[in-house]
PDB file of N, CA and C in Angstrom:
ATOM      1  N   UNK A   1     -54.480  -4.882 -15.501  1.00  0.00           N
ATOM      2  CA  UNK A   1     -54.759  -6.305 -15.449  1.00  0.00           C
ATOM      3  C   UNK A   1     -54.021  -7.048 -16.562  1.00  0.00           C
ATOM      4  N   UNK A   2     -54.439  -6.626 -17.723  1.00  0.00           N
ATOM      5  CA  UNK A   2     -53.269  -7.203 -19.045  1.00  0.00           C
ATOM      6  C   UNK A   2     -51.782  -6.905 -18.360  1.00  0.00           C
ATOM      7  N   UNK A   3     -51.223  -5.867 -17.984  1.00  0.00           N
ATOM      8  CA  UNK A   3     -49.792  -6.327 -17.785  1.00  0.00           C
ATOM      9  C   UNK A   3     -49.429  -7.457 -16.528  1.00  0.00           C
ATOM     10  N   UNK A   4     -50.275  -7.656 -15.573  1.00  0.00           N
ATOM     11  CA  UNK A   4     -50.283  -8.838 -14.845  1.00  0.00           C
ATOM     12  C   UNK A   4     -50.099  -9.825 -15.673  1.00  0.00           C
ATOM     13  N   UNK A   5     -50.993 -10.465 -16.228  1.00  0.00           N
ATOM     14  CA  UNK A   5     -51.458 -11.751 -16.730  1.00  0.00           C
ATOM     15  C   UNK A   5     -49.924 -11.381 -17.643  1.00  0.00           C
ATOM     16  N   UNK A   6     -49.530 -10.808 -18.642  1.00  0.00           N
ATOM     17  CA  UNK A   6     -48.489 -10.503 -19.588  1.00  0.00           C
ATOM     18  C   UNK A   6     -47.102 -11.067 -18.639  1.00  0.00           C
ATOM     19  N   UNK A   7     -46.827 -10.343 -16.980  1.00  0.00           N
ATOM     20  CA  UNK A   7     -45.951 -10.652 -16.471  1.00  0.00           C
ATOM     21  C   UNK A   7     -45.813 -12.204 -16.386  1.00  0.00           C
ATOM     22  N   UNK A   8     -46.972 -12.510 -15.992  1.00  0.00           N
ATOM     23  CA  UNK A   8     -47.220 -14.230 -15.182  1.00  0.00           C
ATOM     24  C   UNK A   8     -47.064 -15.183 -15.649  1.00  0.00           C
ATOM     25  N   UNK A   9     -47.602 -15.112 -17.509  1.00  0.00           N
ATOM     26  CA  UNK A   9     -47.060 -15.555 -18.228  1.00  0.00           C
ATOM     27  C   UNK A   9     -45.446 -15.481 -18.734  1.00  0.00           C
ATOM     28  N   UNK A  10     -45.227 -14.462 -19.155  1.00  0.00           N
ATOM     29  CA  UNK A  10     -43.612 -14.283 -19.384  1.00  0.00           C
ATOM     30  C   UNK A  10     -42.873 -14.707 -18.350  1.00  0.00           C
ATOM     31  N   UNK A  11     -43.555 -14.918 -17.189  1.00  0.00           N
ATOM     32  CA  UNK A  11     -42.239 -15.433 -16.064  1.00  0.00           C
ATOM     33  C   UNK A  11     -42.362 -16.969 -16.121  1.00  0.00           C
ATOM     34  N   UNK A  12     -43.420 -17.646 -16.359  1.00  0.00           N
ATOM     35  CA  UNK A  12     -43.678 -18.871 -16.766  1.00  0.00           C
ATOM     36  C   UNK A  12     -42.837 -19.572 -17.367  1.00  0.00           C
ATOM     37  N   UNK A  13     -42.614 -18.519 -18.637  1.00  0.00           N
ATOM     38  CA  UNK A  13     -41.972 -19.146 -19.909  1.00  0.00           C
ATOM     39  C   UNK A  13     -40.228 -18.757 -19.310  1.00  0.00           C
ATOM     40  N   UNK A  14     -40.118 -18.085 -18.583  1.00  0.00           N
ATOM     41  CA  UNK A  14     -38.472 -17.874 -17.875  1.00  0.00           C
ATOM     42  C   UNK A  14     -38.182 -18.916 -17.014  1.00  0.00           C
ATOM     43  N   UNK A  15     -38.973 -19.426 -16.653  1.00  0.00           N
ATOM     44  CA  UNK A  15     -39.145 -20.315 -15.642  1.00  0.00           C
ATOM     45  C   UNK A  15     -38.528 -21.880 -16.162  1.00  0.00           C
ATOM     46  N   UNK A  16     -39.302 -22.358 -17.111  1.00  0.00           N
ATOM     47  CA  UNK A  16     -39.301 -23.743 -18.105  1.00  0.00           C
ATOM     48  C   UNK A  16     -38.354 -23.244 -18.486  1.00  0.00           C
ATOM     49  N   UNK A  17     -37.545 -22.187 -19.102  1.00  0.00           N
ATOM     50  CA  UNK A  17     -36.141 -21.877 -19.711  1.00  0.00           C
ATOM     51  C   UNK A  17     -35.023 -21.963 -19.208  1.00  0.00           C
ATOM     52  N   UNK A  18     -34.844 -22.022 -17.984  1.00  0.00           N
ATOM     53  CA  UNK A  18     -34.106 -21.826 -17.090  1.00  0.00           C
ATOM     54  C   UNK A  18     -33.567 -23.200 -16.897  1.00  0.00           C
ATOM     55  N   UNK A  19     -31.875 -23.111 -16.585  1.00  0.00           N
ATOM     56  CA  UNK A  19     -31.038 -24.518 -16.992  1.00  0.00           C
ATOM     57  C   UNK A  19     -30.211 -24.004 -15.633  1.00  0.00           C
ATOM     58  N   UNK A  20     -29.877 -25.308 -15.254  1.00  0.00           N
ATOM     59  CA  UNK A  20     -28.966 -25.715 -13.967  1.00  0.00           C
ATOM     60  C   UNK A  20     -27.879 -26.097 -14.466  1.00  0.00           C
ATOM     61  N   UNK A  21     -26.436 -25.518 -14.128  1.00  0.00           N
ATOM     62  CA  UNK A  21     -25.111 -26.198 -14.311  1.00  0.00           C
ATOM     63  C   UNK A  21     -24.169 -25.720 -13.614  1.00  0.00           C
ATOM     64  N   UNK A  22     -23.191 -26.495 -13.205  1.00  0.00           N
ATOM     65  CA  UNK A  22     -21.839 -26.160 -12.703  1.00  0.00           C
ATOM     66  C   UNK A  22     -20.465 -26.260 -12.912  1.00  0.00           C
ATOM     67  N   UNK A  23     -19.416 -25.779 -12.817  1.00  0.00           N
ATOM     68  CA  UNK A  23     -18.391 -25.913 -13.508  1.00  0.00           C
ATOM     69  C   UNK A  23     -17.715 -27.037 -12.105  1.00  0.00           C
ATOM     70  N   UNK A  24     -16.930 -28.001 -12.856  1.00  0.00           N
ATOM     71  CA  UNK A  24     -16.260 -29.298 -12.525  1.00  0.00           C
ATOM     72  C   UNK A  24     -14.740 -28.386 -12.625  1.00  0.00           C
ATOM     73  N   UNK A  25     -13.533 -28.271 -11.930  1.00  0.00           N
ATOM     74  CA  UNK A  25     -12.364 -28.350 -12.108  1.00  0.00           C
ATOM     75  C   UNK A  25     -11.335 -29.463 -11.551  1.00  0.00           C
ATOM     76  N   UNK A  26     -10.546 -30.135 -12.365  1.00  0.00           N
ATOM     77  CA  UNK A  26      -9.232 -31.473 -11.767  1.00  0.00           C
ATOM     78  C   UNK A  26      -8.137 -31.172 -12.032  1.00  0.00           C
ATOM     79  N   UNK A  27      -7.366 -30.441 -10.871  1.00  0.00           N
ATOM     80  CA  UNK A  27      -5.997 -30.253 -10.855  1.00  0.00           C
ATOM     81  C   UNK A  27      -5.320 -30.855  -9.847  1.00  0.00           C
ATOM     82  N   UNK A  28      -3.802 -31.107 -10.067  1.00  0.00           N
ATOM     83  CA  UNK A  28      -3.007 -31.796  -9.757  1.00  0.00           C
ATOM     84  C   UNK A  28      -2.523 -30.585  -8.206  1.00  0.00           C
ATOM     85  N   UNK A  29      -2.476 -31.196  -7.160  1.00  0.00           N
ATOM     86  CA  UNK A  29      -2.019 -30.281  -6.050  1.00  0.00           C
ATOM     87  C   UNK A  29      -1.000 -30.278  -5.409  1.00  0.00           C
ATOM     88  N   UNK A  30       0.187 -29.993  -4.882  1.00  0.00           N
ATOM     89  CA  UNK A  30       1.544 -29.964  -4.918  1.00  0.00           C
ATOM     90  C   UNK A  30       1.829 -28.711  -3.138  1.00  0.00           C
ATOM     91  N   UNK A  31       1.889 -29.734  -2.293  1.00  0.00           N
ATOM     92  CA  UNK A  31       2.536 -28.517  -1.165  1.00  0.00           C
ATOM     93  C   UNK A  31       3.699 -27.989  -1.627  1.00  0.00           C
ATOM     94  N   UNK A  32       4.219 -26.465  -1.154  1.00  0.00           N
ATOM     95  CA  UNK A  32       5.358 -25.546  -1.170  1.00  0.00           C
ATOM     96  C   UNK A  32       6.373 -26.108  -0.337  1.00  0.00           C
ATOM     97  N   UNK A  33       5.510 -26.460   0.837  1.00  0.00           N
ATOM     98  CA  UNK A  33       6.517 -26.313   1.984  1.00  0.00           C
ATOM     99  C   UNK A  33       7.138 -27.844   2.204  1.00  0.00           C
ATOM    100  N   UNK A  34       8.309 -28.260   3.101  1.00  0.00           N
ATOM    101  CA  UNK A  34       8.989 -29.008   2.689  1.00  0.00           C
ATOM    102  C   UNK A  34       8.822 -29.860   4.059  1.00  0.00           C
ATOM    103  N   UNK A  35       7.635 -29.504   5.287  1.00  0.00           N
ATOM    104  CA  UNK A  35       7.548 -30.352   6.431  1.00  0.00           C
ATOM    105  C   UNK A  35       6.313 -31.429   6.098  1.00  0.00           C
ATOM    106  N   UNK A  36       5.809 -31.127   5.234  1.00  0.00           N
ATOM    107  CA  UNK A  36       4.351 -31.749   4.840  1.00  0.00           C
ATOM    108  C   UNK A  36       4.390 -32.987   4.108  1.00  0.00           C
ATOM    109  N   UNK A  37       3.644 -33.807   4.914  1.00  0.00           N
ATOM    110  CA  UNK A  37       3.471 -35.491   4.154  1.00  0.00           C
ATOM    111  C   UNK A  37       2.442 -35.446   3.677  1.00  0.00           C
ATOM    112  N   UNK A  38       2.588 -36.133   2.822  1.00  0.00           N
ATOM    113  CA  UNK A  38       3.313 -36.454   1.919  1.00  0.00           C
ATOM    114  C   UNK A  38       3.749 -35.245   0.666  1.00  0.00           C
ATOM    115  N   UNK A  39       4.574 -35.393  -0.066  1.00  0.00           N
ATOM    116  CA  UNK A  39       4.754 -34.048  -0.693  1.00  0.00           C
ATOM    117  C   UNK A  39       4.438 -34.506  -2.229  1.00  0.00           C
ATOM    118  N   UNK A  40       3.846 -35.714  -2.287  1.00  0.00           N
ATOM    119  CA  UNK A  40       3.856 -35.836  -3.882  1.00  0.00           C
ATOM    120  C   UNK A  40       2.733 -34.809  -4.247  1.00  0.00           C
ATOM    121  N   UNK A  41       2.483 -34.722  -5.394  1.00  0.00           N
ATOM    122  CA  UNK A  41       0.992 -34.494  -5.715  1.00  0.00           C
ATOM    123  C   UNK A  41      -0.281 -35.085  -5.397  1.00  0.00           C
ATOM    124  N   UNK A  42      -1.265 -34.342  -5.520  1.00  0.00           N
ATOM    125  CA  UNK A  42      -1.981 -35.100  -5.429  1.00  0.00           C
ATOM    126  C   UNK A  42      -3.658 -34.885  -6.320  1.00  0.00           C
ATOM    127  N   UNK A  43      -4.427 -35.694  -6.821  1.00  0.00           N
ATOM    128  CA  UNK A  43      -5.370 -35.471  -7.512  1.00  0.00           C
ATOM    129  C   UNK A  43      -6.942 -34.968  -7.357  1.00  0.00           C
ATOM    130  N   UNK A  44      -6.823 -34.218  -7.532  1.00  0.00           N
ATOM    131  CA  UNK A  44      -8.011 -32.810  -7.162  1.00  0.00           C
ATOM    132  C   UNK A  44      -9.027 -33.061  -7.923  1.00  0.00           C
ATOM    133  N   UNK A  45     -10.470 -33.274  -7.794  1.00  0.00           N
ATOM    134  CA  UNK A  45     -11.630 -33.143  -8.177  1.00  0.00           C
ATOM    135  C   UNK A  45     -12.580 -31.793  -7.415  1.00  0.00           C
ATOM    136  N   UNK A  46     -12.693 -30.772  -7.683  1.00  0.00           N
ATOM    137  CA  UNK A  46     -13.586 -29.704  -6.583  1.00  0.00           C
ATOM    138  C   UNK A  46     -14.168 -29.310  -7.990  1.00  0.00           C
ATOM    139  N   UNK A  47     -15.497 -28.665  -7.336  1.00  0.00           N
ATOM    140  CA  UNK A  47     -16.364 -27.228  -8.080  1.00  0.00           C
ATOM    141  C   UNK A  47     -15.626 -26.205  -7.742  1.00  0.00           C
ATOM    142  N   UNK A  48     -14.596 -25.668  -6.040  1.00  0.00           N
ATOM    143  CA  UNK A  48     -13.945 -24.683  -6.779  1.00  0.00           C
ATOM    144  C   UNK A  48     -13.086 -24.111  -7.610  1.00  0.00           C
ATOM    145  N   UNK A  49     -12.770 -23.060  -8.389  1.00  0.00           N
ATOM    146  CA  UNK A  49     -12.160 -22.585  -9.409  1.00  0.00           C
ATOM    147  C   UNK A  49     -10.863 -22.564  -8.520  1.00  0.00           C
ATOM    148  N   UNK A  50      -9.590 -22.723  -9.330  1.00  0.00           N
ATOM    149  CA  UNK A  50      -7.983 -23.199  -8.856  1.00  0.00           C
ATOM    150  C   UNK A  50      -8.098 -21.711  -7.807  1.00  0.00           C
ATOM    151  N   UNK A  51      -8.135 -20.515  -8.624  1.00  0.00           N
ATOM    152  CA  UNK A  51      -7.654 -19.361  -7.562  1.00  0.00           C
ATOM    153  C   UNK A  51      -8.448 -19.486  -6.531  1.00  0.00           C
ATOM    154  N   UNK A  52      -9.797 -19.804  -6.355  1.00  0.00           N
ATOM    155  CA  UNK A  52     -10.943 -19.867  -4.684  1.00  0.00           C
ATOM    156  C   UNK A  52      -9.857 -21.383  -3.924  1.00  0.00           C
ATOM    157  N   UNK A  53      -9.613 -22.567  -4.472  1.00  0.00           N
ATOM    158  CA  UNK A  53      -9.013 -23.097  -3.639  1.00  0.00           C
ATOM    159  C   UNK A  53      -7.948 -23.021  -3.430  1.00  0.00           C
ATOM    160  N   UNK A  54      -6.992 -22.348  -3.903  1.00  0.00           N
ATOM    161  CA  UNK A  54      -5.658 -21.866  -3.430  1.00  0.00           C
ATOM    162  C   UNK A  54      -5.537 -21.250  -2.243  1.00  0.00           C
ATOM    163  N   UNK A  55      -6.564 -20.256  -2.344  1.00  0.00           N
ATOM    164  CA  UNK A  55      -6.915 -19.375  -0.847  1.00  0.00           C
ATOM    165  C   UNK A  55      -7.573 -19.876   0.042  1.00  0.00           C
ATOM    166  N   UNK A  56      -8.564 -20.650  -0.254  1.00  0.00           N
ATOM    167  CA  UNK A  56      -9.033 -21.254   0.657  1.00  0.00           C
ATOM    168  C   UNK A  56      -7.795 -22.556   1.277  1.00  0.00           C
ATOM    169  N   UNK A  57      -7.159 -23.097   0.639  1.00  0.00           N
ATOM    170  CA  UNK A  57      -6.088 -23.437   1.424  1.00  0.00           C
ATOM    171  C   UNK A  57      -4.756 -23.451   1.802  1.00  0.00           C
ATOM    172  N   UNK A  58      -4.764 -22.102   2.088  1.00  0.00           N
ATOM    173  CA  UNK A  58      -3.354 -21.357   2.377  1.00  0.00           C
ATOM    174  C   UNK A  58      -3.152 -20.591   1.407  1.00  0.00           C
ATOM    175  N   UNK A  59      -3.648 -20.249   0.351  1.00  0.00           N
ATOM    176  CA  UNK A  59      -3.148 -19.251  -1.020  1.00  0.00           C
ATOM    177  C   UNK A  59      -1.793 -20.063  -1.564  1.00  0.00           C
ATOM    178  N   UNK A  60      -1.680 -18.987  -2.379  1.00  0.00           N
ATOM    179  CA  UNK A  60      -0.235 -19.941  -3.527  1.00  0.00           C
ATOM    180  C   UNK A  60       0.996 -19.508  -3.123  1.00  0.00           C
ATOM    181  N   UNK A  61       1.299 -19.163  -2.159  1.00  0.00           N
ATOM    182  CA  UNK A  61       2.707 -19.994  -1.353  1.00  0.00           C
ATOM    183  C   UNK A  61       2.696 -20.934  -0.708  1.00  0.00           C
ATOM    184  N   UNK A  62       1.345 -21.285  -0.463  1.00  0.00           N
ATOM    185  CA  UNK A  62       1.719 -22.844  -0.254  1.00  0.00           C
ATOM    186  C   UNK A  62       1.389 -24.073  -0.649  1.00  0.00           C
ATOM    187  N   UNK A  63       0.763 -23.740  -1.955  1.00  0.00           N
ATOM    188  CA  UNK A  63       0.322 -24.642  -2.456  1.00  0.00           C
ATOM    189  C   UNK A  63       0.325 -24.792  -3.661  1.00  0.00           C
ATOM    190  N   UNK A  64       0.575 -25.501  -4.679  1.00  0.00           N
ATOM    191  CA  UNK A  64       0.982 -25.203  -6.613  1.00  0.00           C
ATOM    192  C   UNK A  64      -0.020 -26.390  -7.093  1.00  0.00           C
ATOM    193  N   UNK A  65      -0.925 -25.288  -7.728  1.00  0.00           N
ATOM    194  CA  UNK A  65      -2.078 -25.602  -8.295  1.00  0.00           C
ATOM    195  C   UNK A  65      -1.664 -26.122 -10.055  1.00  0.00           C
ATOM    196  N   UNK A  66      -2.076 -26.947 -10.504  1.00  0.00           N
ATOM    197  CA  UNK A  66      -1.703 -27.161 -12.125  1.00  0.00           C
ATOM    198  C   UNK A  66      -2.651 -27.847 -12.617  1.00  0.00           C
ATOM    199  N   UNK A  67      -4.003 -26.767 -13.015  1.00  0.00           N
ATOM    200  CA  UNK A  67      -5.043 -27.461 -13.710  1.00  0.00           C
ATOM    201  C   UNK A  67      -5.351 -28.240 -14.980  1.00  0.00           C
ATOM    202  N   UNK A  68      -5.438 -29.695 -14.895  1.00  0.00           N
ATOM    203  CA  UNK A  68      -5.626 -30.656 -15.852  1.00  0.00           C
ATOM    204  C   UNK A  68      -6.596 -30.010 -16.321  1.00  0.00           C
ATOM    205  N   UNK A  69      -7.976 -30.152 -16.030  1.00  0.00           N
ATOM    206  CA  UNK A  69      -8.970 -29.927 -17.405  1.00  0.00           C
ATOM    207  C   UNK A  69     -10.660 -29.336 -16.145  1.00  0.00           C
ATOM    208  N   UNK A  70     -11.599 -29.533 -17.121  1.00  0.00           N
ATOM    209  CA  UNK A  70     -12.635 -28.952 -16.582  1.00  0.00           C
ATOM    210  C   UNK A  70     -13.798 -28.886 -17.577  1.00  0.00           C
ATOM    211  N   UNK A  71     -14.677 -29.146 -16.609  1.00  0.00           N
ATOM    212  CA  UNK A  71     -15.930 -29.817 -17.423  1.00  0.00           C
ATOM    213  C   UNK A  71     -17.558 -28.832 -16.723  1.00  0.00           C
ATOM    214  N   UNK A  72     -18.722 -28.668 -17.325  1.00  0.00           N
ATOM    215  CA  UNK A  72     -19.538 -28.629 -17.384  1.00  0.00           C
ATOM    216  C   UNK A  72     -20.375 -29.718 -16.356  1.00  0.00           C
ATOM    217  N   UNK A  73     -21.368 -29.481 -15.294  1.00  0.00           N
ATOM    218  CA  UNK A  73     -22.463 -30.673 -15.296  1.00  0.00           C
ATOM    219  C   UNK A  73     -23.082 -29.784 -15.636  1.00  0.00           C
ATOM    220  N   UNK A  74     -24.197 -30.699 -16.235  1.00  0.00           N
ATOM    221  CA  UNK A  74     -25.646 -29.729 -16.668  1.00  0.00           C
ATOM    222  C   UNK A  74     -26.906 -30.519 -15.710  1.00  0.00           C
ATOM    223  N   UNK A  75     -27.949 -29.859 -16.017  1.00  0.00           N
ATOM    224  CA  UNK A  75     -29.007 -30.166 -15.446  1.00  0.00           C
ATOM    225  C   UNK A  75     -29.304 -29.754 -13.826  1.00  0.00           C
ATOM    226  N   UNK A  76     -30.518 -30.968 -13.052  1.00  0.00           N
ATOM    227  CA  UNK A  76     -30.596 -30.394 -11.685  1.00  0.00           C
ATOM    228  C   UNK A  76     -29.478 -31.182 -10.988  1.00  0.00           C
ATOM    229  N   UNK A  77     -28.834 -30.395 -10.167  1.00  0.00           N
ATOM    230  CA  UNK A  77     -27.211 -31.423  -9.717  1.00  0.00           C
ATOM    231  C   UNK A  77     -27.812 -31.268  -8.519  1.00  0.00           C
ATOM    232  N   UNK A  78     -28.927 -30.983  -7.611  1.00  0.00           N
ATOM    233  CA  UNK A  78     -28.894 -30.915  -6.549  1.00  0.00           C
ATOM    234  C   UNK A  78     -29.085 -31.988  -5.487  1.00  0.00           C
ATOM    235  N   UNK A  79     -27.868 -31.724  -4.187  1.00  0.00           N
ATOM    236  CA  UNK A  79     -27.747 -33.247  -3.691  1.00  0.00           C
ATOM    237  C   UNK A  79     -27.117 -34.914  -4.078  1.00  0.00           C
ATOM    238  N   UNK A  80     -26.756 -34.350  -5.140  1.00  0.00           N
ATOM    239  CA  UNK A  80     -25.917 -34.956  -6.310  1.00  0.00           C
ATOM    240  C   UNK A  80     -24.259 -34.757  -5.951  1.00  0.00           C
ATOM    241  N   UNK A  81     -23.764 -35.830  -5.837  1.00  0.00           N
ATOM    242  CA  UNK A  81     -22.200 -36.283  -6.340  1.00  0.00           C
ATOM    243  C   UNK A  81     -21.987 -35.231  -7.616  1.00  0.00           C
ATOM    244  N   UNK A  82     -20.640 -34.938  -7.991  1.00  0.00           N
ATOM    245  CA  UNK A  82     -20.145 -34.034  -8.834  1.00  0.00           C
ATOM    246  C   UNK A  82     -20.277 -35.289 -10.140  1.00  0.00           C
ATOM    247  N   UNK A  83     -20.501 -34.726 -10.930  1.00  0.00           N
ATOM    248  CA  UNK A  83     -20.576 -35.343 -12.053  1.00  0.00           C
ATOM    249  C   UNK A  83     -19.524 -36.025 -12.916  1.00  0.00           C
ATOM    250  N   UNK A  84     -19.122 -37.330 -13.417  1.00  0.00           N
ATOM    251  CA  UNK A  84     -17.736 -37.707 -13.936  1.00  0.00           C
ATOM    252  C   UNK A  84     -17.719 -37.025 -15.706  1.00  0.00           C
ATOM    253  N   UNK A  85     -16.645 -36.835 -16.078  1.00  0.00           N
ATOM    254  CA  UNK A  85     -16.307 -36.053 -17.269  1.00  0.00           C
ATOM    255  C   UNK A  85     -17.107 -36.410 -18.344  1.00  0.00           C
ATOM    256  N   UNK A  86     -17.447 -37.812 -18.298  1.00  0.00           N
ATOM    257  CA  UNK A  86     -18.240 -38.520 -19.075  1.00  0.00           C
ATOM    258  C   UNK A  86     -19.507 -38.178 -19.149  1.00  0.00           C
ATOM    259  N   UNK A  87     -20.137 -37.743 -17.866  1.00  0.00           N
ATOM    260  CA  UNK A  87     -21.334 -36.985 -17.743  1.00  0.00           C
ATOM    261  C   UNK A  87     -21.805 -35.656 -18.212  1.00  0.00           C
ATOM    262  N   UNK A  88     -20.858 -34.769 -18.028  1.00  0.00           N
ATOM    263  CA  UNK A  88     -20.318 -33.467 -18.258  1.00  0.00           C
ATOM    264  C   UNK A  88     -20.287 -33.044 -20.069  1.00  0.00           C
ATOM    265  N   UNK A  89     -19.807 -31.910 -19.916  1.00  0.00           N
ATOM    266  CA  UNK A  89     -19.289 -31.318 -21.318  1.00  0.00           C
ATOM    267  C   UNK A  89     -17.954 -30.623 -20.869  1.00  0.00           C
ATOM    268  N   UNK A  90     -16.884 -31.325 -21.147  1.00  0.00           N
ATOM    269  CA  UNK A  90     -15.496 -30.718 -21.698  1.00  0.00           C
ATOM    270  C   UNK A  90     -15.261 -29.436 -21.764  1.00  0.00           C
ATOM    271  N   UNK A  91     -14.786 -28.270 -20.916  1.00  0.00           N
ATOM    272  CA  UNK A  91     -14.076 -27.133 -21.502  1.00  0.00           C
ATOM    273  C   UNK A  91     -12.679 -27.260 -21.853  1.00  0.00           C
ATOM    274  N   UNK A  92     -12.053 -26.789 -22.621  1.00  0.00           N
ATOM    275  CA  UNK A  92     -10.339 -26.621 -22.799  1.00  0.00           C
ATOM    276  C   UNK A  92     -10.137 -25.116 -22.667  1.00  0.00           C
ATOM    277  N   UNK A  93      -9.335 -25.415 -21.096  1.00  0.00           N
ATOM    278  CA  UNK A  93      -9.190 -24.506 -20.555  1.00  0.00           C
ATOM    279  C   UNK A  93      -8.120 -24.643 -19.595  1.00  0.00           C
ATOM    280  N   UNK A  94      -6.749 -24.492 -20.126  1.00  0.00           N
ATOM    281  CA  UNK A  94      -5.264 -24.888 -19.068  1.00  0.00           C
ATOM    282  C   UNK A  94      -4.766 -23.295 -18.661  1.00  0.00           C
ATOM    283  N   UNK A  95      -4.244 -23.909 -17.585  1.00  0.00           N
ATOM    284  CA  UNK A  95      -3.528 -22.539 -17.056  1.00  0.00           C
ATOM    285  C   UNK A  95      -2.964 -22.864 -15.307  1.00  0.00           C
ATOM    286  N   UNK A  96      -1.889 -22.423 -14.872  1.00  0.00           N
ATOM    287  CA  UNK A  96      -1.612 -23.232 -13.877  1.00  0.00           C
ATOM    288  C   UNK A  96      -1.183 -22.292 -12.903  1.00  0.00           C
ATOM    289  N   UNK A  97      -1.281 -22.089 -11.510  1.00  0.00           N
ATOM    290  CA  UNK A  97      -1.056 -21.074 -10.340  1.00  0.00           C
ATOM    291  C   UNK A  97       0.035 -21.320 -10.061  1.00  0.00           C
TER     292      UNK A  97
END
């Protein structure tokens, strides 16, 4: 019976501890191929990470990923718009596909 009540409590306190966040990435997106309109760049706001959307759209022959920056939301984001940088916390974190 004590290790019940011991669990129920301790999961309580895991519970109230427990933090919601997601990672924000904004990179600049660039088709390979040379039939595609428009071919400028173009400006990327997603939650996915550069390598998940590369593949998810077409992988990196056809597409040149060059991640500007990337941010933190914190809290409950659920049903929620992605959060603006201002909202967020800043990682510095460059690197480009």
């Amino acid at each position: 019976m004590k290790k019940i009540v011991f669990l129920g409590i301790f999961s309580l306190a895991l519970i109230n501890s427990a933090k919601a966040e997601y990672r924000v990435y904004q990179y600049y997106i660039k088709s390979k191929t040379n039939n595609i309109t428009p071919p400028n760049a173009q400006l990327v706001t997603s939650t996915l990470d550069p390598s998940t959307y590369a593949a998810y759209h077409g992988g990196s022959l056809l597409v040149d990923i060059s991640l500007l920056r990337s941010w933190i939301c914190l809290g409950n984001t659920s049903k929620k718009e992605i959060c603006t940088i201002s909202e967020g916390r800043e990682l510095s974190e460059e690197k480009s596909l």
